[in-house]
Structure formats: structure tokens, C-alpha cells
Protein backbone atom coordinates (compact mmCIF):
# COMPACT_ATOMS: atom_id res chain seq x y z
CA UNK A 1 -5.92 -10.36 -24.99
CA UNK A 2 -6.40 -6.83 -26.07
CA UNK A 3 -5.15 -4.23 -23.20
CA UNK A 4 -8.32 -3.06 -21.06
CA UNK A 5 -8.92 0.49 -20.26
CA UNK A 6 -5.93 1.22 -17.83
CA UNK A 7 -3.39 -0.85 -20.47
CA UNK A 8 -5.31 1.27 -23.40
CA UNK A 9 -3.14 4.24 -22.64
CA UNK A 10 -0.24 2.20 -23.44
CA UNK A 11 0.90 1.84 -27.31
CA UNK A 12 -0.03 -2.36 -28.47
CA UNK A 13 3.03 -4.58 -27.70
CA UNK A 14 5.05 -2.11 -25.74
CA UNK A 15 6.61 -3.87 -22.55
CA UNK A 16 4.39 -2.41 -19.99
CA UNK A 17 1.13 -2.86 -22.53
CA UNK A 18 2.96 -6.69 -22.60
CA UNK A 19 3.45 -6.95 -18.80
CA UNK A 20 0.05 -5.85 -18.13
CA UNK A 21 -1.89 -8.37 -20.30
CA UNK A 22 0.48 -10.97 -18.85
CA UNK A 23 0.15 -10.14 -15.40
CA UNK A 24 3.88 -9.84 -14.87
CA UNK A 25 3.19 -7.09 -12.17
CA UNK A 26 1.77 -9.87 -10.46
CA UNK A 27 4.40 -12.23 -10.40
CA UNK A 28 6.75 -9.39 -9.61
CA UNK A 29 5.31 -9.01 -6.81
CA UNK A 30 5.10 -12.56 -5.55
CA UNK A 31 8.37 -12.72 -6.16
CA UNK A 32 9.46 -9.54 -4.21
CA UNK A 33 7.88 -11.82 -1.66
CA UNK A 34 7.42 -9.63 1.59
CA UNK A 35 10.18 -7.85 1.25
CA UNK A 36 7.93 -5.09 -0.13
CA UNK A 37 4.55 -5.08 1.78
CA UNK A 38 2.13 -3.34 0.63
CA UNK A 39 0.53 -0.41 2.48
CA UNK A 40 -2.07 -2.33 4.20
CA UNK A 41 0.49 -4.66 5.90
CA UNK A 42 3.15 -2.03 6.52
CA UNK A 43 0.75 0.42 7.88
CA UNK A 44 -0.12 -2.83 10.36
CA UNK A 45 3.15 -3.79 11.35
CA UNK A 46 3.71 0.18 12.27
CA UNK A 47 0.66 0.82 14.63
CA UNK A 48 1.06 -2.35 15.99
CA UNK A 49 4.28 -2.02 17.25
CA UNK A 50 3.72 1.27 17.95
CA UNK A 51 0.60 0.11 20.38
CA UNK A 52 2.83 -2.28 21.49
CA UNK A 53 -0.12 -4.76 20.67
CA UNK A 54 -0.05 -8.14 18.70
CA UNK A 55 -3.47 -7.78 17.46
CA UNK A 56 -5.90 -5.34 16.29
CA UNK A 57 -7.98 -4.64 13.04
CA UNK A 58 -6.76 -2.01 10.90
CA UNK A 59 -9.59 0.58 10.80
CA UNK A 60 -9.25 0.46 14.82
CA UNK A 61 -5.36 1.32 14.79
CA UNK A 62 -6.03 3.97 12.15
CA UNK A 63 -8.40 5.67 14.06
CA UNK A 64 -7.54 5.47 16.85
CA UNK A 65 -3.45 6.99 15.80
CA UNK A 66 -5.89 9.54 13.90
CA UNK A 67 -7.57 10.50 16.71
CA UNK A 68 -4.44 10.73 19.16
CA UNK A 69 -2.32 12.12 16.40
CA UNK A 70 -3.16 16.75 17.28
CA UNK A 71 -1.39 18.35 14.85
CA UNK A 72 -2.90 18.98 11.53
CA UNK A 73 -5.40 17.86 9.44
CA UNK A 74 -6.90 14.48 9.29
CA UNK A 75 -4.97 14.03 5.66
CA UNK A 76 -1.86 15.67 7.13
CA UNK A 77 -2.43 13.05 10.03
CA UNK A 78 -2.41 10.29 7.77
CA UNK A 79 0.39 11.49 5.67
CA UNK A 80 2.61 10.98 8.20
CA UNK A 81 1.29 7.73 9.51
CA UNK A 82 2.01 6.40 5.70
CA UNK A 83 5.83 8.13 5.82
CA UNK A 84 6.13 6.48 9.39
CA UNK A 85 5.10 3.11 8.18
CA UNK A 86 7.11 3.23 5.00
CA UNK A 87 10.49 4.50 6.90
């Protein structure tokens, strides 16, 4: 299968136009397992616990840590809530 337009910058055949095709990033990942969440569920996991709280939508924690958060900017704001949930 012929690379698509994000694989097109890669040169035919190389590893990464290879992997792409073949979805290796894919099975990478699943393989990773969730030992390497990906931002959704680690930005979860980190207003959660720091809510204290065992449930909650997304969009609610982030707003609400947004709107609590009153230093900075709204992308400064969320910055750190992304270097938070990563550390």
C-alpha cells in the first residue's frame, strides 16, 4: 500500500515509510501496554487524584483545574497541567 499523505514525506521503503504502512506504531503501542498512557488518560489519572475524586469526565476536570489554576494564560495554564500529568 503506497504511503498516504503523512508517510509521503518519507522516502518509499525506508523503515518509518515501512512501519507506517504496516501499522507497527500501532502494535508498538499495544505492546508498551499502559505503561505509556497517552495524554488523555494521564491527564485523567492527574486531576483525578488531584480532586481526590474517582470519577469525572475529562472536559469537567480540565476546566474546572483551568479555571482554579490564576497564574497565566489559559495555554500557560494548560502547559503545566500537561508537565504535571506527564511527571
Amino acid at each position: 500500500m503506497p504511503a498516504g499523505a503523512v508517510g509521503s514525506v518519507w522516502a518509499s521503503g525506508t523503515w518509518t515509510d515501512t512501519c507506517w504502512e504496516t501499522l507497527t506504531w500501532e502494535d508498538v503501542s499495544a505492546t508498551l501496554g499502559n505503561s505509556n498512557p497517552d495524554m488523555n488518560t494521564r491527564l485523567m489519572v492527574f486531576l483525578r487524584d488531584f480532586y481526590s475524586v474517582t470519577e469525572g469526565d475529562l472536559t469537567s476536570l480540565v476546566y474546572r483545574y483551568l479555571r482554579e489554576e490564576k497564574t497565566g494564560e489559559y495555554t500557560a495554564r494548560w502547559k503545566a497541567m500537561e508537565e504535571d500529568a506527564t511527571a
